[in-house]
C-alpha atoms as a PDB file:
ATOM      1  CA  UNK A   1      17.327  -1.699   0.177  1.00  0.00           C
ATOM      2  CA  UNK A   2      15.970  -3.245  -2.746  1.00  0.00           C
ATOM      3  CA  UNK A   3      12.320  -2.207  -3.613  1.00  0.00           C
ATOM      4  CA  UNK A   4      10.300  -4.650  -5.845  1.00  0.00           C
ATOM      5  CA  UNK A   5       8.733  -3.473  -8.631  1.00  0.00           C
ATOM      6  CA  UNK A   6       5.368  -3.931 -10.405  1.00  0.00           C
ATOM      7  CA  UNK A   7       5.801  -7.471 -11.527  1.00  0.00           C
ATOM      8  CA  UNK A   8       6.952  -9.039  -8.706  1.00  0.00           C
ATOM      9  CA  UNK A   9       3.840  -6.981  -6.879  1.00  0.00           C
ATOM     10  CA  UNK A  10       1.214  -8.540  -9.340  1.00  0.00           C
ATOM     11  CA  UNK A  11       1.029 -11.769  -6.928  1.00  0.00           C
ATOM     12  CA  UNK A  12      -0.020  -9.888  -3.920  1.00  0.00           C
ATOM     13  CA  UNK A  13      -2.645  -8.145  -6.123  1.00  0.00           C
ATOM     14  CA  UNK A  14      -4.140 -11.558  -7.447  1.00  0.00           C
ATOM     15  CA  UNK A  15      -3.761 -12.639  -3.942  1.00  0.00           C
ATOM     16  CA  UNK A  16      -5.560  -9.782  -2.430  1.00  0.00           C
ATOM     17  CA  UNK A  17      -8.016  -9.505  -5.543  1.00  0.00           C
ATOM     18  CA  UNK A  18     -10.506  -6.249  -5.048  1.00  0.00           C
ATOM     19  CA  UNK A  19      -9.817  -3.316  -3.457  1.00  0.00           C
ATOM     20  CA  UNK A  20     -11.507  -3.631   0.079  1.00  0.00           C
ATOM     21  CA  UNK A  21     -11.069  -7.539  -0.666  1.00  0.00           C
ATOM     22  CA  UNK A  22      -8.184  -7.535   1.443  1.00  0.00           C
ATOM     23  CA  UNK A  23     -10.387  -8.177   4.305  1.00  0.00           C
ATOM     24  CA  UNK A  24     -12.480 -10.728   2.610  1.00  0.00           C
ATOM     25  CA  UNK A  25      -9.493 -12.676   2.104  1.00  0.00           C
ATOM     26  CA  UNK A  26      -8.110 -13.271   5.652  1.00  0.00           C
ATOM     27  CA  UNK A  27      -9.556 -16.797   5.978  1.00  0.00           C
ATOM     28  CA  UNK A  28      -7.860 -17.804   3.259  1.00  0.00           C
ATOM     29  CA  UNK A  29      -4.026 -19.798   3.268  1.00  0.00           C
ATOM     30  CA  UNK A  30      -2.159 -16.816   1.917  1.00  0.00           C
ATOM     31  CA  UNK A  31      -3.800 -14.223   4.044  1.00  0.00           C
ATOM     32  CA  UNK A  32      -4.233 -15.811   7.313  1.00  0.00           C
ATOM     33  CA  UNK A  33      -4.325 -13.408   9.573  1.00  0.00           C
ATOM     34  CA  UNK A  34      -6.668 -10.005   9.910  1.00  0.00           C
ATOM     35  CA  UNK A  35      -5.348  -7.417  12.093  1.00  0.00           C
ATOM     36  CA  UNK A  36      -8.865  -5.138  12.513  1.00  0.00           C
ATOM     37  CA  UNK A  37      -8.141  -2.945   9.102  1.00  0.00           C
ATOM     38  CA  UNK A  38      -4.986  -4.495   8.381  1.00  0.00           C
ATOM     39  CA  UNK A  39      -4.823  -7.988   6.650  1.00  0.00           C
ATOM     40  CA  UNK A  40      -1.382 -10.773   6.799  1.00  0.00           C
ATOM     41  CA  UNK A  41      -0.478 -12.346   3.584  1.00  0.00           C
ATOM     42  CA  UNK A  42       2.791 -14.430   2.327  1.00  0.00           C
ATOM     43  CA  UNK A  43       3.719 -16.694  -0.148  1.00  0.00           C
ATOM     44  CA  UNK A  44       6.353 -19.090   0.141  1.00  0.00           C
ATOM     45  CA  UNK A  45       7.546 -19.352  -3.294  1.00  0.00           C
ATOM     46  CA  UNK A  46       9.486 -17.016  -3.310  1.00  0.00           C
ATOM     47  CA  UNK A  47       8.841 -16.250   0.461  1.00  0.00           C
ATOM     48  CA  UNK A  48       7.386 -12.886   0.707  1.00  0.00           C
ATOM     49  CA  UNK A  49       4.917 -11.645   3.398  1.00  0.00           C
ATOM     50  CA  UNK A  50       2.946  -8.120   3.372  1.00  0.00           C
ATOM     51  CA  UNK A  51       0.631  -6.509   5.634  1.00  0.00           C
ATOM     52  CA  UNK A  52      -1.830  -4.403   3.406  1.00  0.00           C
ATOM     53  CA  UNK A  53      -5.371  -2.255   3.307  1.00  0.00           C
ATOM     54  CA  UNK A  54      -8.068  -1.134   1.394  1.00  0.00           C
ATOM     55  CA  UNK A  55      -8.747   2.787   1.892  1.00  0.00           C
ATOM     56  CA  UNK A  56     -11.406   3.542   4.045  1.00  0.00           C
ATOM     57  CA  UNK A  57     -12.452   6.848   2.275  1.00  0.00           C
ATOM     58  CA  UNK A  58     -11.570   7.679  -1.920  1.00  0.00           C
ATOM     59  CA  UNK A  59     -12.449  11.398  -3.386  1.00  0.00           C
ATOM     60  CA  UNK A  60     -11.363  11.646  -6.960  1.00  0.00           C
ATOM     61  CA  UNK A  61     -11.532  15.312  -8.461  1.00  0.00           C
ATOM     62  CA  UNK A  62     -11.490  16.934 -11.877  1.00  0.00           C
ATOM     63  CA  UNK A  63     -10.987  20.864 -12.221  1.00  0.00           C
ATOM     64  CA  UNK A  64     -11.265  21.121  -8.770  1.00  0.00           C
ATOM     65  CA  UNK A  65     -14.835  18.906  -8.775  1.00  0.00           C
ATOM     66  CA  UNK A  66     -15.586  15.531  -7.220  1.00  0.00           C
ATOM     67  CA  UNK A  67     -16.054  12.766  -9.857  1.00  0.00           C
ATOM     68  CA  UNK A  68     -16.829   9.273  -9.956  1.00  0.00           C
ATOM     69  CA  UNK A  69     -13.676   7.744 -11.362  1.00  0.00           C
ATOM     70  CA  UNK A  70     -12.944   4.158 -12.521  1.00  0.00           C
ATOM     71  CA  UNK A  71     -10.025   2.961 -10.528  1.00  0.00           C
ATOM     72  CA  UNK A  72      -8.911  -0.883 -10.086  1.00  0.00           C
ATOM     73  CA  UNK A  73      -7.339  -1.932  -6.665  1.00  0.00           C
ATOM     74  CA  UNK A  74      -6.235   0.796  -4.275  1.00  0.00           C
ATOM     75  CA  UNK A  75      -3.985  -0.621  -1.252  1.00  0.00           C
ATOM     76  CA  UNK A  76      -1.335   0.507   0.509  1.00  0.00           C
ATOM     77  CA  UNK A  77       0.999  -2.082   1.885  1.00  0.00           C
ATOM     78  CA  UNK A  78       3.943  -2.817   3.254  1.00  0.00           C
ATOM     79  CA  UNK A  79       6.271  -6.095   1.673  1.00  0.00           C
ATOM     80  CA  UNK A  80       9.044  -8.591   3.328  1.00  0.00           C
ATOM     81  CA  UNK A  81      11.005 -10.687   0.737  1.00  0.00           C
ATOM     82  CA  UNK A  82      14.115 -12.280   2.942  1.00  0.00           C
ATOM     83  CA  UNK A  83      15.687 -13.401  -0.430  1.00  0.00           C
ATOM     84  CA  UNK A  84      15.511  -9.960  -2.214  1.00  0.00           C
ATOM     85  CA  UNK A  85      17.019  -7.972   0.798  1.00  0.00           C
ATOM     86  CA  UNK A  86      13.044  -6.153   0.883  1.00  0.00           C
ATOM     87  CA  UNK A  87      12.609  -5.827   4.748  1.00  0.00           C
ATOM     88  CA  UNK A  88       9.313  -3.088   5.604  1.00  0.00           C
ATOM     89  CA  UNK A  89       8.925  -1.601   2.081  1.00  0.00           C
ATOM     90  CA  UNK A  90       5.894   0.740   1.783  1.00  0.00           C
ATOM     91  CA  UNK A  91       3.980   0.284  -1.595  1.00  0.00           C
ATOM     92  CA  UNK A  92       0.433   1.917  -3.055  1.00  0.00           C
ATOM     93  CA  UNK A  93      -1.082   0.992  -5.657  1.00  0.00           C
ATOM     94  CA  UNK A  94      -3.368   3.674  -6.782  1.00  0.00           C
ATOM     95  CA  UNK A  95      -5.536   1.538  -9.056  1.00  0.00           C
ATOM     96  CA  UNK A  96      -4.458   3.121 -12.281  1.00  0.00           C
ATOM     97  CA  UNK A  97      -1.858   4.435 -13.858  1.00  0.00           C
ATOM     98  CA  UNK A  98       0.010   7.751 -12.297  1.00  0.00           C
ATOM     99  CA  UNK A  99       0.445  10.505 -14.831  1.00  0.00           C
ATOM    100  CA  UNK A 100       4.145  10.408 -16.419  1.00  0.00           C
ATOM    101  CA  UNK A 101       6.807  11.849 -14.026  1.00  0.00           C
ATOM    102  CA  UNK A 102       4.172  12.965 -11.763  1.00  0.00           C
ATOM    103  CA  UNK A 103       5.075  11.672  -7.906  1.00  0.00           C
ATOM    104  CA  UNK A 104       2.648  10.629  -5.328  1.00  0.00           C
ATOM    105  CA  UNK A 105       2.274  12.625  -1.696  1.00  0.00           C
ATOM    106  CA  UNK A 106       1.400  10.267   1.682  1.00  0.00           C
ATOM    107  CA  UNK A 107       0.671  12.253   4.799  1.00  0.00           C
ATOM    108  CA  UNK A 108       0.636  10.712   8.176  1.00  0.00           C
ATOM    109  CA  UNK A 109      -0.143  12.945  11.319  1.00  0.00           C
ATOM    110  CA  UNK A 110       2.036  16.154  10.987  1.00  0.00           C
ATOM    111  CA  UNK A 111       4.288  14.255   8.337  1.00  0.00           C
ATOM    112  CA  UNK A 112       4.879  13.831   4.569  1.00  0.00           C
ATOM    113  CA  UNK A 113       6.754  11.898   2.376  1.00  0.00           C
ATOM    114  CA  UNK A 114       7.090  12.275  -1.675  1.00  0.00           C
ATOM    115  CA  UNK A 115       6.649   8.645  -3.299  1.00  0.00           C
ATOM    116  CA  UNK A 116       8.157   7.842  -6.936  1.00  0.00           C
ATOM    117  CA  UNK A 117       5.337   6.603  -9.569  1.00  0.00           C
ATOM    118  CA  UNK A 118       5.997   3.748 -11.653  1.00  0.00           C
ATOM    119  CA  UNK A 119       2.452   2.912 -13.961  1.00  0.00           C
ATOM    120  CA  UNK A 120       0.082   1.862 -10.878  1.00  0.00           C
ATOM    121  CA  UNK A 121       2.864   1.734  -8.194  1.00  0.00           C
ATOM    122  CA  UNK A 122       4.181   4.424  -5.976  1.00  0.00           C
ATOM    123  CA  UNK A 123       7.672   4.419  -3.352  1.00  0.00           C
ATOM    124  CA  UNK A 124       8.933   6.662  -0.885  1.00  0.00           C
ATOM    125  CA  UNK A 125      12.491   6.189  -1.471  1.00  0.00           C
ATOM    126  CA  UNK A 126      14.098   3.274   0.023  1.00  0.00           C
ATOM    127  CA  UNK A 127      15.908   5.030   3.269  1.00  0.00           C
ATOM    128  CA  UNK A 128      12.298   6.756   4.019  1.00  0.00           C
ATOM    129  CA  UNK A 129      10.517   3.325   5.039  1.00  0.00           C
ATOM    130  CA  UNK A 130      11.644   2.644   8.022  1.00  0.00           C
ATOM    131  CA  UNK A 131      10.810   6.499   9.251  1.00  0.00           C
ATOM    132  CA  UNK A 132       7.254   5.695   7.426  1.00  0.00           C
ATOM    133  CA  UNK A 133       6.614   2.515   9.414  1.00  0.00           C
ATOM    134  CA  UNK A 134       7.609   3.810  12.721  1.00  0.00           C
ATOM    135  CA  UNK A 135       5.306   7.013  11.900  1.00  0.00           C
ATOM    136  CA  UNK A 136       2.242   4.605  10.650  1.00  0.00           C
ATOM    137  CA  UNK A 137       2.758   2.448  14.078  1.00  0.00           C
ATOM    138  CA  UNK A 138       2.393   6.048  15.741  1.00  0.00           C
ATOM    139  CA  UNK A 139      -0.380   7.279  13.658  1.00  0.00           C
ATOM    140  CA  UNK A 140      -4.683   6.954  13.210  1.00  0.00           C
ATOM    141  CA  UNK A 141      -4.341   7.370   9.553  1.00  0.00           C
ATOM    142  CA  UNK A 142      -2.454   7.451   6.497  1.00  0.00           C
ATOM    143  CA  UNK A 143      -3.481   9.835   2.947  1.00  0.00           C
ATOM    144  CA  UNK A 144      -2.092   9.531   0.237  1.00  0.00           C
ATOM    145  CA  UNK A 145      -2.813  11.968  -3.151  1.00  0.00           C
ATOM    146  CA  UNK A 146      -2.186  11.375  -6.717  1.00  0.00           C
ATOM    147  CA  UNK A 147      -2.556  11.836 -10.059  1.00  0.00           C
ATOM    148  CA  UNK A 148      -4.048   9.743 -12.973  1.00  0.00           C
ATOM    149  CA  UNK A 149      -2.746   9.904 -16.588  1.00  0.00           C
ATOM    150  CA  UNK A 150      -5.717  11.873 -17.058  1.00  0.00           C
ATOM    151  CA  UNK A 151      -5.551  14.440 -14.592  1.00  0.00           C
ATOM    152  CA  UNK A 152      -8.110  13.136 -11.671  1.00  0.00           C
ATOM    153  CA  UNK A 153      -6.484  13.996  -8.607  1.00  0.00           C
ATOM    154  CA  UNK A 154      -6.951  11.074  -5.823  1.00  0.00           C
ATOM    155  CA  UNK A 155      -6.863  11.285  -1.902  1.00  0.00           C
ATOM    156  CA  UNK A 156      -6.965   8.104  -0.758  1.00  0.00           C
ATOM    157  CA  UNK A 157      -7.334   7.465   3.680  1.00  0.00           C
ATOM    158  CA  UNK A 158      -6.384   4.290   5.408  1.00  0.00           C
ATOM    159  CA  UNK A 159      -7.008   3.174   8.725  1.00  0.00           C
ATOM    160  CA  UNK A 160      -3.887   2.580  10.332  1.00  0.00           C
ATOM    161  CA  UNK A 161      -6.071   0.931  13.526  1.00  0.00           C
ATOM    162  CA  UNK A 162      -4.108  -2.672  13.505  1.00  0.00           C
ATOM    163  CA  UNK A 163      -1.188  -1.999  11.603  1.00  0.00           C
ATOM    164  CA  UNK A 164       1.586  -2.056  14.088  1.00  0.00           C
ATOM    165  CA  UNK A 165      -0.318  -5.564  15.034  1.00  0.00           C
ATOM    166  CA  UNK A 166      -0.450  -6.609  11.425  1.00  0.00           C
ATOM    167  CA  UNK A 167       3.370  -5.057  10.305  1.00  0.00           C
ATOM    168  CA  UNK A 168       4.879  -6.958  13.194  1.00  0.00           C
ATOM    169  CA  UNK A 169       3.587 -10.537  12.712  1.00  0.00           C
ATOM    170  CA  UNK A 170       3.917  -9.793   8.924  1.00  0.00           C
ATOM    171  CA  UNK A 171       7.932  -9.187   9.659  1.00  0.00           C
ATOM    172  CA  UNK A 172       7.666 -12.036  12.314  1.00  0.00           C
ATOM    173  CA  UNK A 173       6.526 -14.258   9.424  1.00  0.00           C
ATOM    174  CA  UNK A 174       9.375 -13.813   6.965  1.00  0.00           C
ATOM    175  CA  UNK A 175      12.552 -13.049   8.924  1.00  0.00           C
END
C-alpha cells in the first residue's frame, strides 16, 4: 500500500483548517458529514476521502514537567485515494515537527503500534493499518506520544466514539 506523504496531506489540512476545526467544518461541501467526534471529508480532484479528529485531551511535557507548548493542527485521520492504491491509511499530524529519527507511539486499548515521523507526519507502517482500523472500530480511545524537535514530549487522546460510523461512509465514499 502506498502511503501519501506530507504534500499530498496539506489539502486535508487547509480543508480541515484548526485543530478541533474539524468539527466546525462538517457543514461545509468537503466535509459533509459529522460522525459525533469523527468528521467526513473528500475531494474530488484527485478523489480522496478521510475521516479525521481533533484530540480531545493534549499534555505537552519538558524534563518531566507539563508545559504550555505551541503546536499547529493535531489530527489523527485516516485517508482513501482510489487512484493512488491508499485504501484506510492512518495518519497524525502532531502539529509540529517530530524530532529527527525519533518515531511516534499510538496506543489503543491493550495495543501499540510504532509510527514512522516524517517533519509533522507520522505512519504505522503500511501492513499495520488495517489491524489499526479494526482495533480503533473496537476501541473508546486512541493516544498517541511524541516528540518535538525540541524535546517536548506530547500525548495526544482521541475519541474514537463515531469512528467506525465515520471510517465506513468515508471508505463508502471513495471506493
Amino acid at each position: 500500500m502506498t502511503h501519501i506523504r506530507a504534500a499530498a496531506l496539506g489539502g486535508i489540512l487547509v480543508t480541515l483548517g484548526a485543530a478541533g476545526a474539524a468539527q466546525a467544518q462538517a457543514t461545509t461541501d468537503q466535509c459533509p458529514v459529522s460522525k459525533t467526534d469523527w468528521t467526513v471529508c473528500l475531494t474530488d480532484s484527485p478523489k480522496q476521502c478521510w475521516a479525521a479528529s481533533a484530540p480531545k485531551s493534549v499534555v505537552n511535557r519538558r524534563g518531566g514537567q507539563v508545559v504550555d507548548a505551541r503546536r499547529g493542527d493535531i489530527l489523527m485521520f485516516v485517508v482513501y485515494q482510489p487512484d493512488a492504491g491508499v485504501k484506510g491509511q492512518v495518519t497524525f499530524t502532531g502539529g509540529y515537527p517530530f524530532a529527527d529519527g525519533s518515531t511516534v507511539e499510538l496506543k489503543i486499548g491493550g495495543s501499540s503500534w510504532t509510527m514512522a515521523t516524517d517533519d509533522e507526519y507520522a505512519w504505522p507502517a503500511a501492513e499495520d493499518d488495517a489491524e489499526i482500523v479494526a482495533a480503533m472500530k473496537r476501541g473508546a480511545q486512541a493516544v498517541v506520544t511524541g516528540r518535538s524537535g525540541r524535546g517536548t514530549v506530547t500525548t495526544d487522546t482521541f475519541s474514537l466514539i463515531g469512528f467506525t460510523a465515520a471510517v465506513d461512509e468515508t471508505a463508502k465514499r471513495c471506493e
